[in-house]
PDB file of N, CA and C in Angstrom:
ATOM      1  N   UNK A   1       0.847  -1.176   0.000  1.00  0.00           N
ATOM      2  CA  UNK A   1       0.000   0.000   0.000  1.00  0.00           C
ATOM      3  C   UNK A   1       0.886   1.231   0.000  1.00  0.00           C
ATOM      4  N   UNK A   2       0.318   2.186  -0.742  1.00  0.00           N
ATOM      5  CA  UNK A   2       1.720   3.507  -0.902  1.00  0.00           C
ATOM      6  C   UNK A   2       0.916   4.318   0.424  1.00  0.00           C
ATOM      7  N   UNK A   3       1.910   5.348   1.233  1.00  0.00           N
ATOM      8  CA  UNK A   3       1.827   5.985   1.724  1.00  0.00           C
ATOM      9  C   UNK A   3       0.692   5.949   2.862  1.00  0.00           C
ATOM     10  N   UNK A   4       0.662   4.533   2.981  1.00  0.00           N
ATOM     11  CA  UNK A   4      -0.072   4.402   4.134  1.00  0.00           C
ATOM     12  C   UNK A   4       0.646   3.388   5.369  1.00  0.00           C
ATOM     13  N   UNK A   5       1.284   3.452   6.854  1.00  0.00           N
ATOM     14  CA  UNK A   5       1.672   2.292   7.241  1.00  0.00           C
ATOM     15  C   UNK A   5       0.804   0.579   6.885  1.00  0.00           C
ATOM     16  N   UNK A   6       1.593  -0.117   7.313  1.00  0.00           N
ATOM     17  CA  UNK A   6       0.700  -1.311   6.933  1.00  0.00           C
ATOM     18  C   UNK A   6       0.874  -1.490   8.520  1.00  0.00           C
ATOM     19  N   UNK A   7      -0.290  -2.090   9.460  1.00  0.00           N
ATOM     20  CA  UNK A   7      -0.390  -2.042  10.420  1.00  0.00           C
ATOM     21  C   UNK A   7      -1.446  -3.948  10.490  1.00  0.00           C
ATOM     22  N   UNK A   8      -0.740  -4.546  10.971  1.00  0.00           N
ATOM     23  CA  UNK A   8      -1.463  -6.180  10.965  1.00  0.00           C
ATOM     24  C   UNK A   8      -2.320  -6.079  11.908  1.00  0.00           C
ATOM     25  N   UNK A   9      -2.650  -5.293  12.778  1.00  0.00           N
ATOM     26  CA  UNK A   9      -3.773  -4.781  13.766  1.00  0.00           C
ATOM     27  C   UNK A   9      -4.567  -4.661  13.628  1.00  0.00           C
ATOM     28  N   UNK A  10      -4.524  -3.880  12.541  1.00  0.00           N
ATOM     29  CA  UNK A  10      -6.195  -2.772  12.259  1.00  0.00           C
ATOM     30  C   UNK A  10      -6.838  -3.776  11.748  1.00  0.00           C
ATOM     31  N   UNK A  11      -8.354  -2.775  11.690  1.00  0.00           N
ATOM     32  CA  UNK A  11      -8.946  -3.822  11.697  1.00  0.00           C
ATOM     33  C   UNK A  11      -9.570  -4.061   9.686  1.00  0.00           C
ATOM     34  N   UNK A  12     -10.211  -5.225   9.189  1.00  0.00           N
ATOM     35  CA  UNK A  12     -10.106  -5.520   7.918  1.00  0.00           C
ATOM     36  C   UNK A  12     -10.485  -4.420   7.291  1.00  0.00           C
ATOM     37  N   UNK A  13     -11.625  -4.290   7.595  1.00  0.00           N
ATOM     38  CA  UNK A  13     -12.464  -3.025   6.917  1.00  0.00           C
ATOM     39  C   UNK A  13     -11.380  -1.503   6.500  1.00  0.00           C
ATOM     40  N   UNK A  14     -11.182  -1.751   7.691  1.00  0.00           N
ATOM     41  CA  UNK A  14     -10.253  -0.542   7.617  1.00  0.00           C
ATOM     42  C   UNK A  14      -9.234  -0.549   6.840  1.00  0.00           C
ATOM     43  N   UNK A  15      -8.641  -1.206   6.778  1.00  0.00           N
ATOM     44  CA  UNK A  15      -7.446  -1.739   5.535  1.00  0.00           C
ATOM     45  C   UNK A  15      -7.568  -1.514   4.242  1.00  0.00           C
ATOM     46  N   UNK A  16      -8.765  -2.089   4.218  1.00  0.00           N
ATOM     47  CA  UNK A  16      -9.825  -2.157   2.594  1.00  0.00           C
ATOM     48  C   UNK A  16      -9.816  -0.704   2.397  1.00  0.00           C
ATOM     49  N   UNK A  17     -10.724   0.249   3.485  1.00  0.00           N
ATOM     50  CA  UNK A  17     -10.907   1.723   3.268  1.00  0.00           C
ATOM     51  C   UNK A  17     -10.078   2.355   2.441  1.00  0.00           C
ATOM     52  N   UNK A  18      -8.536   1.778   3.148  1.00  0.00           N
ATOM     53  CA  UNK A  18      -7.378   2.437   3.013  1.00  0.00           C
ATOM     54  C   UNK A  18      -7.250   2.093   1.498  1.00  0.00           C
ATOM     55  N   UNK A  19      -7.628   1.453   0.949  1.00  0.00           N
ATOM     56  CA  UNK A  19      -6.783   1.304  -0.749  1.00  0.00           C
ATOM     57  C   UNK A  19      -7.858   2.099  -1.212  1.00  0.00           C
ATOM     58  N   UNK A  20      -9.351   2.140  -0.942  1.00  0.00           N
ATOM     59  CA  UNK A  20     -10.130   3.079  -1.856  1.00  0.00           C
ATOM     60  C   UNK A  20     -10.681   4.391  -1.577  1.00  0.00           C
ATOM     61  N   UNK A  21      -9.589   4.782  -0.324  1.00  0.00           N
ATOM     62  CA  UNK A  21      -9.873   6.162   0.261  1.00  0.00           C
ATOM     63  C   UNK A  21      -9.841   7.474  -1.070  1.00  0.00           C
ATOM     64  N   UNK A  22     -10.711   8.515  -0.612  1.00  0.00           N
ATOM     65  CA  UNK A  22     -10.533   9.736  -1.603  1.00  0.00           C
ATOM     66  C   UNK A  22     -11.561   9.837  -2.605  1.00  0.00           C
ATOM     67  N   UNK A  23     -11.776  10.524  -3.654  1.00  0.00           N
ATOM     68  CA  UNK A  23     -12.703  10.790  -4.009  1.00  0.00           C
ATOM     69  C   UNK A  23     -12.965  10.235  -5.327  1.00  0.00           C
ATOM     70  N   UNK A  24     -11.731   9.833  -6.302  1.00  0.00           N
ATOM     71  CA  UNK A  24     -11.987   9.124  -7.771  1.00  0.00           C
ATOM     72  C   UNK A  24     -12.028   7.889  -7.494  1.00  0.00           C
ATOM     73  N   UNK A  25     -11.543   7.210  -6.264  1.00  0.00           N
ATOM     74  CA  UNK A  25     -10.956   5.775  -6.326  1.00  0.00           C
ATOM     75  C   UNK A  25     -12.108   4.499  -6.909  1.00  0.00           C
ATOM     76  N   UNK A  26     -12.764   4.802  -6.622  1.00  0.00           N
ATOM     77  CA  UNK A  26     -13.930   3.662  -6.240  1.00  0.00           C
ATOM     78  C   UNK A  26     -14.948   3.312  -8.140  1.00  0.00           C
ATOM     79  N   UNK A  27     -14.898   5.275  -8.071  1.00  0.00           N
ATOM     80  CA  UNK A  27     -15.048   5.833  -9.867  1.00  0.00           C
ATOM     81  C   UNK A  27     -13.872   4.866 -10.416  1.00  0.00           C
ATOM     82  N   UNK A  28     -13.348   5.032 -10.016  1.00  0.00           N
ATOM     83  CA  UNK A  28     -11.686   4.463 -11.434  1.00  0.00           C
ATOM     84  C   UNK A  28     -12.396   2.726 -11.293  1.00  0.00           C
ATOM     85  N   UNK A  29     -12.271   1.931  -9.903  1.00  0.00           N
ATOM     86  CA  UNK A  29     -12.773   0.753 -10.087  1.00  0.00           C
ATOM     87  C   UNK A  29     -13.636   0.513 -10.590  1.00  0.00           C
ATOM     88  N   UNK A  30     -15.098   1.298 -10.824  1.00  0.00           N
ATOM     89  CA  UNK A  30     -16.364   1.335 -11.376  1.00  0.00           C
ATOM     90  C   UNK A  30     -15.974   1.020 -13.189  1.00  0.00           C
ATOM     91  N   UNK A  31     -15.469   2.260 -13.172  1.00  0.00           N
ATOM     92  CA  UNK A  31     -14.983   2.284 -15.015  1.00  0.00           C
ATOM     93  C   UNK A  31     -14.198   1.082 -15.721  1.00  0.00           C
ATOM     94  N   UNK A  32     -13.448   0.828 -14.543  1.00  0.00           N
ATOM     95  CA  UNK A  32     -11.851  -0.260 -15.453  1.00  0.00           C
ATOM     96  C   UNK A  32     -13.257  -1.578 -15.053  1.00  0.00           C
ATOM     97  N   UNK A  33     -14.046  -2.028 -14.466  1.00  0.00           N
ATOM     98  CA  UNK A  33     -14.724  -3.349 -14.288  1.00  0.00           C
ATOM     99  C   UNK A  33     -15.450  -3.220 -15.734  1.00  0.00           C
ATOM    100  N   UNK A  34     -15.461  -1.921 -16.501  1.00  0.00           N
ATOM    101  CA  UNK A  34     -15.838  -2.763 -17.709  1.00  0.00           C
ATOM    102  C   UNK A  34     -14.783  -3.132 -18.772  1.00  0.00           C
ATOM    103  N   UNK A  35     -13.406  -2.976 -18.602  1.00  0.00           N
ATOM    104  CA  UNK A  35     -12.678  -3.182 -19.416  1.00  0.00           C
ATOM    105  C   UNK A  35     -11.619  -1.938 -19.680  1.00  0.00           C
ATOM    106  N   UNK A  36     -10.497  -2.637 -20.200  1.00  0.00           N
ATOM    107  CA  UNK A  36      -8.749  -1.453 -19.994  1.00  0.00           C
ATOM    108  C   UNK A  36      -9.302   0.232 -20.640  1.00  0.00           C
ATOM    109  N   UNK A  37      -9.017   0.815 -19.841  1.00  0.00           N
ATOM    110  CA  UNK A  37      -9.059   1.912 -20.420  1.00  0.00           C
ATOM    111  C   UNK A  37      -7.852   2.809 -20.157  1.00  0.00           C
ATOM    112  N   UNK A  38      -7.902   4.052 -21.638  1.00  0.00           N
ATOM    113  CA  UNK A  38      -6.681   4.657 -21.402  1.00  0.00           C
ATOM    114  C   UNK A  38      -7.050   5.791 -20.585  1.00  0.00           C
ATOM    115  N   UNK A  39      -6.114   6.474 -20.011  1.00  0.00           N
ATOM    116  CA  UNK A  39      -6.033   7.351 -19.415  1.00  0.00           C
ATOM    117  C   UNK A  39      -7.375   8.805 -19.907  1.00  0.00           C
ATOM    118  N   UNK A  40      -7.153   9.208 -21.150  1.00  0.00           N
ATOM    119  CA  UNK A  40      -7.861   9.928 -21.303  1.00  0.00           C
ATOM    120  C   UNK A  40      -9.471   9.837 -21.491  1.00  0.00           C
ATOM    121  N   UNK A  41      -9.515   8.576 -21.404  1.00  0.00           N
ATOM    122  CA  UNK A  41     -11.013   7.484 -21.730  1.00  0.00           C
ATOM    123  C   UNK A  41     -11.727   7.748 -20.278  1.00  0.00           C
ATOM    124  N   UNK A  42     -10.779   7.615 -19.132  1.00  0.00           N
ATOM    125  CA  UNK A  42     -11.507   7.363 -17.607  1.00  0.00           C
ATOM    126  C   UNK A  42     -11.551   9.074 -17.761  1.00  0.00           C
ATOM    127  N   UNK A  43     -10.814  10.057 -17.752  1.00  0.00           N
ATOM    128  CA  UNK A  43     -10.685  11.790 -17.441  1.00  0.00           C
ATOM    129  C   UNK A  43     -12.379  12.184 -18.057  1.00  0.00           C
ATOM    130  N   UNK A  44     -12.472  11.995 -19.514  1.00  0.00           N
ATOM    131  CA  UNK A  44     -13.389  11.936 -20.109  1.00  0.00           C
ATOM    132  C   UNK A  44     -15.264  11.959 -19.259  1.00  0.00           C
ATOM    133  N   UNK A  45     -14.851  10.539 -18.576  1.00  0.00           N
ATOM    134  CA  UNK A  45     -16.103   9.829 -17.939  1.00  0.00           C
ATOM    135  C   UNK A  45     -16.130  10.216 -16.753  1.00  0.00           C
ATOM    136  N   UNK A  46     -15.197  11.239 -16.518  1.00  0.00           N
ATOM    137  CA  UNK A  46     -15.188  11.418 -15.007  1.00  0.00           C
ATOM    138  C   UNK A  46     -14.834  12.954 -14.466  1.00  0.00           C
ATOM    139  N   UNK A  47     -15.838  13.922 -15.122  1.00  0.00           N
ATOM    140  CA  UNK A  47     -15.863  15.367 -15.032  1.00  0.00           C
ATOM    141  C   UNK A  47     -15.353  15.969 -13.981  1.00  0.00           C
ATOM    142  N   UNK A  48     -14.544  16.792 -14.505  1.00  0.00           N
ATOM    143  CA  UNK A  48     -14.410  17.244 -12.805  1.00  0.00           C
ATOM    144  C   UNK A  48     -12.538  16.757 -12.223  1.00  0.00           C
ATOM    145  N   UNK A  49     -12.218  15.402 -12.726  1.00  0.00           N
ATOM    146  CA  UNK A  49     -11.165  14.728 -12.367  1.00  0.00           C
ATOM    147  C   UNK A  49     -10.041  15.365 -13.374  1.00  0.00           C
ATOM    148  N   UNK A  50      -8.912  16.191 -12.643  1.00  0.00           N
ATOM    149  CA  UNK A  50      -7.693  16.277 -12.732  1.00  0.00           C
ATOM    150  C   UNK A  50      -6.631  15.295 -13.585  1.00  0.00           C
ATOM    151  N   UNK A  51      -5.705  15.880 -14.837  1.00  0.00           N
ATOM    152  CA  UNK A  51      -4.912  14.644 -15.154  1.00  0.00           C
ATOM    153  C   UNK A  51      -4.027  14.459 -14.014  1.00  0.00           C
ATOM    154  N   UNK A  52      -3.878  15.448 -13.206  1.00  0.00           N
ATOM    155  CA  UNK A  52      -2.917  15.381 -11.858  1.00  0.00           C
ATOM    156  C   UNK A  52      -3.465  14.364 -10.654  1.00  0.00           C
ATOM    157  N   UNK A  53      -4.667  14.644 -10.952  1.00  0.00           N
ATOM    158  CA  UNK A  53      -5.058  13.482  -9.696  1.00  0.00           C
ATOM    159  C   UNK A  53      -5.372  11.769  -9.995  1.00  0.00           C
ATOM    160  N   UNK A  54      -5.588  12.283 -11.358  1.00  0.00           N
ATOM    161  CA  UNK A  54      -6.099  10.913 -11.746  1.00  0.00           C
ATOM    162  C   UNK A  54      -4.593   9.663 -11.947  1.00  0.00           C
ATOM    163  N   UNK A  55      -3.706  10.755 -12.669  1.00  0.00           N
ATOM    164  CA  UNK A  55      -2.208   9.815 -12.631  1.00  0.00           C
ATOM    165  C   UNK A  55      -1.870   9.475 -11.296  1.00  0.00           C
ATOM    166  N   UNK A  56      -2.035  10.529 -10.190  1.00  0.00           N
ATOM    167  CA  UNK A  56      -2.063   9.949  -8.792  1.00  0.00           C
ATOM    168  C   UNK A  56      -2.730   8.851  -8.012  1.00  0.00           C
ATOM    169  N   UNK A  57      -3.683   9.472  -8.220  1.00  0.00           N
ATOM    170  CA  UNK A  57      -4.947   8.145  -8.318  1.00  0.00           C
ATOM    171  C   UNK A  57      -4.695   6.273  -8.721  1.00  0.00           C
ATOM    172  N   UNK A  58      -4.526   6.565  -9.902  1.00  0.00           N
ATOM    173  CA  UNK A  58      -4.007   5.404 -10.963  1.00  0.00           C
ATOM    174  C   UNK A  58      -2.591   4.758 -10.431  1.00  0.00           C
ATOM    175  N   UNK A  59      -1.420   5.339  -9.874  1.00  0.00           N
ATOM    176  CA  UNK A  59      -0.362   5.112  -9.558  1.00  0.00           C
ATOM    177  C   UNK A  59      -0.479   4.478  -8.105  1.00  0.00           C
ATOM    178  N   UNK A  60      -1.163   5.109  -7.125  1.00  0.00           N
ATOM    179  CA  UNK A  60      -2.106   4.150  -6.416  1.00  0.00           C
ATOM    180  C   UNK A  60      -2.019   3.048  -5.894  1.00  0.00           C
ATOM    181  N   UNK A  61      -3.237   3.165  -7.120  1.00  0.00           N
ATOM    182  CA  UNK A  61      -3.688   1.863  -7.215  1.00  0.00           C
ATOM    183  C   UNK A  61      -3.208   0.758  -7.878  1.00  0.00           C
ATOM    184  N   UNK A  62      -1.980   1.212  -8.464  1.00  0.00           N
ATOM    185  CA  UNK A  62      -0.861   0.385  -9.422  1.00  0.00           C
ATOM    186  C   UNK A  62      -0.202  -0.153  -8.285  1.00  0.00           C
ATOM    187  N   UNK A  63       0.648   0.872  -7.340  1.00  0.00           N
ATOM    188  CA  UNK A  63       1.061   0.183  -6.477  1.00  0.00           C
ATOM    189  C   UNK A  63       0.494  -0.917  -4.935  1.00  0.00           C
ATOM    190  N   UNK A  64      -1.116  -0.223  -4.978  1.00  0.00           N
ATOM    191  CA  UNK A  64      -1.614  -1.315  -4.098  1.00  0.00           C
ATOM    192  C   UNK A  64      -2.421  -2.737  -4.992  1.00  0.00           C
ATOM    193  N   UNK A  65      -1.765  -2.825  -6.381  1.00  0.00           N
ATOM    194  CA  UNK A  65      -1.780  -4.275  -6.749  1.00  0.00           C
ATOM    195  C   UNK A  65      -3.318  -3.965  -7.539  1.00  0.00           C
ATOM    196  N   UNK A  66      -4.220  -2.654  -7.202  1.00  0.00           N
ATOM    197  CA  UNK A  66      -5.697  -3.120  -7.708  1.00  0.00           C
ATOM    198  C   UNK A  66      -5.583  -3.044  -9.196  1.00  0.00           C
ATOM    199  N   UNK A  67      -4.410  -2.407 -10.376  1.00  0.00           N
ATOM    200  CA  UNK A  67      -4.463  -1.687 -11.732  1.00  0.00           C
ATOM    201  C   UNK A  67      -3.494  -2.241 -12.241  1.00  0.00           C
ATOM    202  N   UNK A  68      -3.300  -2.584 -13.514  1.00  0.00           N
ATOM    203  CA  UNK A  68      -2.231  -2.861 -14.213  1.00  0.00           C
ATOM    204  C   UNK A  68      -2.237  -2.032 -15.279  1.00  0.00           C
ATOM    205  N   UNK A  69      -1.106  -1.091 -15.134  1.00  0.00           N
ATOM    206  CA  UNK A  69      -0.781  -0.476 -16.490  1.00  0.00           C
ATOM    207  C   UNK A  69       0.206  -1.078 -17.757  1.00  0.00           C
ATOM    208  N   UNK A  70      -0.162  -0.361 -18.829  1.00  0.00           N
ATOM    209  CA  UNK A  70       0.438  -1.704 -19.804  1.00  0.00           C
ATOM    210  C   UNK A  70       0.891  -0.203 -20.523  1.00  0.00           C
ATOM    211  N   UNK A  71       1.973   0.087 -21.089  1.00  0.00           N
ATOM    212  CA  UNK A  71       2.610   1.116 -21.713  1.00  0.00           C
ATOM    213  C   UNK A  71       3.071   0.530 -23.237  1.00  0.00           C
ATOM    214  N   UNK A  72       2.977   1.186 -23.918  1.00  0.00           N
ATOM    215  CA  UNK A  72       2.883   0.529 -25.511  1.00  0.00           C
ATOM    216  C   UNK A  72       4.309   1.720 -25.928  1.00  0.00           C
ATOM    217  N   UNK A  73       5.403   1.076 -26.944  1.00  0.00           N
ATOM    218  CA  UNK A  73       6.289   1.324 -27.164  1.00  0.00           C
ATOM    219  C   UNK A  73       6.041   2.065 -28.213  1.00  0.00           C
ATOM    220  N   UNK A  74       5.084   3.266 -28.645  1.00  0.00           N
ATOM    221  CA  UNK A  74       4.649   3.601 -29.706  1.00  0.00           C
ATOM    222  C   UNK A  74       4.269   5.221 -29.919  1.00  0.00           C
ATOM    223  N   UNK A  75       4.287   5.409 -31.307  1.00  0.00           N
ATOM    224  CA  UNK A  75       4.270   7.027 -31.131  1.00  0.00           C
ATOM    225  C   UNK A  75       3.155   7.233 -31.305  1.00  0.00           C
ATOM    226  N   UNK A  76       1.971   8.327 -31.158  1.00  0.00           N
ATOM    227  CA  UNK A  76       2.116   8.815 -29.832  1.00  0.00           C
ATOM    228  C   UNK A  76       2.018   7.675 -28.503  1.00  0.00           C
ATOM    229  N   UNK A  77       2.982   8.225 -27.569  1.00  0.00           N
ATOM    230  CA  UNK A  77       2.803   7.376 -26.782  1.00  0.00           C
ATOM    231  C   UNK A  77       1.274   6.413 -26.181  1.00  0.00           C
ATOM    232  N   UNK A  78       0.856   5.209 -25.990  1.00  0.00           N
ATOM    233  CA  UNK A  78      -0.291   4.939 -25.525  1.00  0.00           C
ATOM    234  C   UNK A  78       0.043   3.762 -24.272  1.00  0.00           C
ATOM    235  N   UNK A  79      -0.490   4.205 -23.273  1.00  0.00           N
ATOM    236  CA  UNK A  79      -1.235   3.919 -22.440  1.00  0.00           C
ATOM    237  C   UNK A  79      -2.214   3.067 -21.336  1.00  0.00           C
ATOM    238  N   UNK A  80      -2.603   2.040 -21.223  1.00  0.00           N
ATOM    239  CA  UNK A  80      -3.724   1.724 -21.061  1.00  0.00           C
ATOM    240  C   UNK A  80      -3.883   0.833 -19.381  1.00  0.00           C
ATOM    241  N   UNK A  81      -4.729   0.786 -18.401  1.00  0.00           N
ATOM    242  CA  UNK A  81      -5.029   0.860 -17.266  1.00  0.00           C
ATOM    243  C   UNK A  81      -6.140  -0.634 -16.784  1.00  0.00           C
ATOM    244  N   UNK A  82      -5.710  -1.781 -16.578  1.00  0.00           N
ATOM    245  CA  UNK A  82      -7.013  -2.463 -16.377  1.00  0.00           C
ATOM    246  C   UNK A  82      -6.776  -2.724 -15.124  1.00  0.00           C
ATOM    247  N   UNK A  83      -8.314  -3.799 -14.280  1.00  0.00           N
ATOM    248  CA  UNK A  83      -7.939  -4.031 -13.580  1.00  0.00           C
ATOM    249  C   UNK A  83      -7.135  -5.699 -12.970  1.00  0.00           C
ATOM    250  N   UNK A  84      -6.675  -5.507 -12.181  1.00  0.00           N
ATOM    251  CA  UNK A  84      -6.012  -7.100 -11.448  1.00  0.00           C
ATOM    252  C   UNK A  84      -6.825  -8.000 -11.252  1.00  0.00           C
ATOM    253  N   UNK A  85      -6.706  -9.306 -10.968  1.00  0.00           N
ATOM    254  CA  UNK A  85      -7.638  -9.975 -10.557  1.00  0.00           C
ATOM    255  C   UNK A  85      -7.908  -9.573  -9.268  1.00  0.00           C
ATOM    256  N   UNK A  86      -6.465  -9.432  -8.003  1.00  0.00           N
ATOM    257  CA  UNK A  86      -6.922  -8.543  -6.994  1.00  0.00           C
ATOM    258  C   UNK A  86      -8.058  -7.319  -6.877  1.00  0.00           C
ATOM    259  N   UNK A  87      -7.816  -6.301  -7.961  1.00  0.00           N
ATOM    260  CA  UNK A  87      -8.840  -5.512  -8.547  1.00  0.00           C
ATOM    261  C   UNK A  87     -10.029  -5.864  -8.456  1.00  0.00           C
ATOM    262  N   UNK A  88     -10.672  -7.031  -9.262  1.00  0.00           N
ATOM    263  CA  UNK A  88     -11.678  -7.390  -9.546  1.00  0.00           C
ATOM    264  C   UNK A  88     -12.599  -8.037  -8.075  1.00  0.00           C
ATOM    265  N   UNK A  89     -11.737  -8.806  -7.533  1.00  0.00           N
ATOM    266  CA  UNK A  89     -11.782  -9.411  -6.357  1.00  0.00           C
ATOM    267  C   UNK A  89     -12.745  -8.085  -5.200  1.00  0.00           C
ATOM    268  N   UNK A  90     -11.417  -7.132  -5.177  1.00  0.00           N
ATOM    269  CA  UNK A  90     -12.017  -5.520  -4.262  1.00  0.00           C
ATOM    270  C   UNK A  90     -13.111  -5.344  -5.284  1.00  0.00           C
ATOM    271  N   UNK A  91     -13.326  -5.042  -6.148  1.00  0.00           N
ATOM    272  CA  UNK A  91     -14.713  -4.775  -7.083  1.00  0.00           C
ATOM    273  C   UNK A  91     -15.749  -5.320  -6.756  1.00  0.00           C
ATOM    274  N   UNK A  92     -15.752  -6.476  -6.520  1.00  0.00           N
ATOM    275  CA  UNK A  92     -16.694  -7.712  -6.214  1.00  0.00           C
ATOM    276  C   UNK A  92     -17.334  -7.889  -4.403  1.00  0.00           C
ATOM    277  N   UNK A  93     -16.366  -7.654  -4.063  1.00  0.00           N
ATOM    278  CA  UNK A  93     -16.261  -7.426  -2.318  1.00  0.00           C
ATOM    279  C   UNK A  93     -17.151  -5.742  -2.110  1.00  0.00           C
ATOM    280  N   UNK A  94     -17.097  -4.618  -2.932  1.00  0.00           N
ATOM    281  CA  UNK A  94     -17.989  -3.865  -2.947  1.00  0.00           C
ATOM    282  C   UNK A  94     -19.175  -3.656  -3.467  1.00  0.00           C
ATOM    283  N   UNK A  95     -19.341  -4.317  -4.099  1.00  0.00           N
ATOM    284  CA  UNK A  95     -20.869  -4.699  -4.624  1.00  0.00           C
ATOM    285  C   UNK A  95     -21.485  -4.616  -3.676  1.00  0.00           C
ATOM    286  N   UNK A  96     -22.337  -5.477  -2.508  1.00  0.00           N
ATOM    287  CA  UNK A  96     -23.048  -5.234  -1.638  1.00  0.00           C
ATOM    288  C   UNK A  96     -23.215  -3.922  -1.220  1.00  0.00           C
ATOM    289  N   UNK A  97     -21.639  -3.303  -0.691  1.00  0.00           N
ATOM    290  CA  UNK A  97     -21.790  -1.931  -0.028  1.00  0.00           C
ATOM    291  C   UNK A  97     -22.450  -1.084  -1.133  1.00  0.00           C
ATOM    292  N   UNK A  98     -22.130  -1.685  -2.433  1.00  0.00           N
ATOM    293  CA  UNK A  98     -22.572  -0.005  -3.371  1.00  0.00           C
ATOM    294  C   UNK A  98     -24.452   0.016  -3.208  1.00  0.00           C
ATOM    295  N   UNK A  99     -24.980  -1.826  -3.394  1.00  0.00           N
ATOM    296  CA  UNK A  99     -26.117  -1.946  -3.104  1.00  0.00           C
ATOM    297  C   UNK A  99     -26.767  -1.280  -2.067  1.00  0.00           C
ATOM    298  N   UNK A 100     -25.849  -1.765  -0.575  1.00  0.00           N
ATOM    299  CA  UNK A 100     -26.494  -0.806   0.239  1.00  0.00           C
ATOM    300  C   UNK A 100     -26.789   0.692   0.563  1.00  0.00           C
ATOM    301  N   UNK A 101     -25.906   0.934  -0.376  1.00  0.00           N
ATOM    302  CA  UNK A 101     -25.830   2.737  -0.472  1.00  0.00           C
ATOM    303  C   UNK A 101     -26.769   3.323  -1.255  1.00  0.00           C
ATOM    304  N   UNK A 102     -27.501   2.667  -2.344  1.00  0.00           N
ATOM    305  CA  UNK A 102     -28.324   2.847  -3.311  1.00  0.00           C
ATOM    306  C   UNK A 102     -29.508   2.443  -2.522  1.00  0.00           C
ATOM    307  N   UNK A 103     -29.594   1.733  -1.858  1.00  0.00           N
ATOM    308  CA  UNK A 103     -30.699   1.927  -1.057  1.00  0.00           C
ATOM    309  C   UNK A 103     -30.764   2.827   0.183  1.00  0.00           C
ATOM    310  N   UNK A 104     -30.045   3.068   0.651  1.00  0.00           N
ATOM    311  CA  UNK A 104     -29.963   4.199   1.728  1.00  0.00           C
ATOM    312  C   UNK A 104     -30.223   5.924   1.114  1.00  0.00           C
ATOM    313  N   UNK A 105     -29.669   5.529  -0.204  1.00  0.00           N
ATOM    314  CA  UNK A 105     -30.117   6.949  -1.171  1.00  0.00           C
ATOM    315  C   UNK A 105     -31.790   6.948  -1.510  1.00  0.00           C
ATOM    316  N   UNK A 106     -32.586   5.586  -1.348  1.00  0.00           N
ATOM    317  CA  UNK A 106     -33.552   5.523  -1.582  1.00  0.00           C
ATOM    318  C   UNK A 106     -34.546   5.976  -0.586  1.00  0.00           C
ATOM    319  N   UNK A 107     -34.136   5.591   0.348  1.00  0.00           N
ATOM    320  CA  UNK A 107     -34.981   5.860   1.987  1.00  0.00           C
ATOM    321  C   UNK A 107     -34.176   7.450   2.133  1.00  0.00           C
ATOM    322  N   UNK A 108     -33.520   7.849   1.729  1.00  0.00           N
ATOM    323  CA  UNK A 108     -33.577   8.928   1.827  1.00  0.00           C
ATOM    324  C   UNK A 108     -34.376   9.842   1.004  1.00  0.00           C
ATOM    325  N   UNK A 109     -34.653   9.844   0.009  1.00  0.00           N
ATOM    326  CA  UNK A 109     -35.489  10.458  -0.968  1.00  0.00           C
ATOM    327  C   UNK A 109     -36.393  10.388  -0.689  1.00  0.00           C
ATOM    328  N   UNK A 110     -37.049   8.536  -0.267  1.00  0.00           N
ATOM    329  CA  UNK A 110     -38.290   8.737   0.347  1.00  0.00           C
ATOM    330  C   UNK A 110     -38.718   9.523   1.437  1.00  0.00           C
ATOM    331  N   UNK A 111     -37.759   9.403   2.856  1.00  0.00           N
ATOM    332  CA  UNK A 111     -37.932  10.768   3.711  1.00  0.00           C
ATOM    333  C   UNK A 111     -38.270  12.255   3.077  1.00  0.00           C
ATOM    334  N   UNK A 112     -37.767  12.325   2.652  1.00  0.00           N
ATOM    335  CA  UNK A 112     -38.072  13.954   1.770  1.00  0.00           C
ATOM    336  C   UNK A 112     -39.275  13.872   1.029  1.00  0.00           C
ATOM    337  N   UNK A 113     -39.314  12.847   0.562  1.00  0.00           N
ATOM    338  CA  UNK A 113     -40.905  13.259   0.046  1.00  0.00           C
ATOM    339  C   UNK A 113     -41.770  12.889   0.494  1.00  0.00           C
ATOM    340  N   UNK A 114     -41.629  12.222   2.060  1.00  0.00           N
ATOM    341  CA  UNK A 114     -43.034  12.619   3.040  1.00  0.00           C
ATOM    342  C   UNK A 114     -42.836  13.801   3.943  1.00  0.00           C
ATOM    343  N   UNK A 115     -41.462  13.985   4.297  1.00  0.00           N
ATOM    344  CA  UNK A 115     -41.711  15.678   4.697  1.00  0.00           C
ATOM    345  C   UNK A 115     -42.044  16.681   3.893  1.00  0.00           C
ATOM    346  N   UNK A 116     -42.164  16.271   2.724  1.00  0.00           N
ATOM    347  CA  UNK A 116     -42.589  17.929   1.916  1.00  0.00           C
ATOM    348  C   UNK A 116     -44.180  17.927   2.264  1.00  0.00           C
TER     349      UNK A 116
END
C-alpha cells in the first residue's frame, strides 16, 4: 500500500478503506470493471477529475496491486489501465456496499418526500 503504514492490527475493513480512500478511487474501479481503459477514456467519464489526480490516483492503485498499467512502445505514446484480478476481487467485495448505499439513497429520498 503507498503511503499508508501497513499495520497487521487494524482492523479488515479498515485496511480495505485504506486502498479506496478519496474521491476518484472507487469511480476508477467502477470504469476499469468494464474493461482497460486509457487514461484519457476514464478523465473523459469522469468530469471534474484532474490529469494530476487521476495519474495519482491510478499510480495508487498500481502500487496497491488493484491496476495494471500496460505502456505501448509507440508514437504517440499509448497507455492503457485495467484491472487485477486482486482488482476485480475488491470490485466484487464492494458490490453489496454499493447496493447498500443505493438503497440508503432511496430511503432517503423517500424521507423527503413525506416531509414535503
Amino acid at each position: 500500500m503507498t503511503r499508508r503504514r501497513q499495520d497487521p492490527d487494524v482492523c479488515g475493513v479498515t485496511a480495505a478503506i485504506a486502498v479506496v480512500d478519496g474521491k476518484w478511487k472507487t469511480a476508477l474501479l467502477w470504469l476499469l470493471e468494464s474493461g482497460p481503459h486509457r487514461p484519457a477514456e476514464l478523465r473523459r467519464q469522469l468530469p471534474g477529475l484532474s490529469e494530476k489526480v487521476l495519474t495519482e490516483a491510478l499510480r495508487e492503485m498500481a502500487a496497491d496491486g488493484l491496476v495494471h498499467r500496460e505502456a505501448y512502445d509507440v508514437q504517440p505514446p499509448k497507455t492503457v489501465y485495467s484491472l487485477t484480478a486482486f482488482g476485480r476481487e475488491l470490485s466484487e467485495a464492494l458490490a453489496p456496499l454499493s447496493d447498500w448505499g443505493h438503497r440508503r439513497l432511496e430511503n432517503l429520498a423517500e424521507a423527503a418526500r413525506s416531509a414535503s
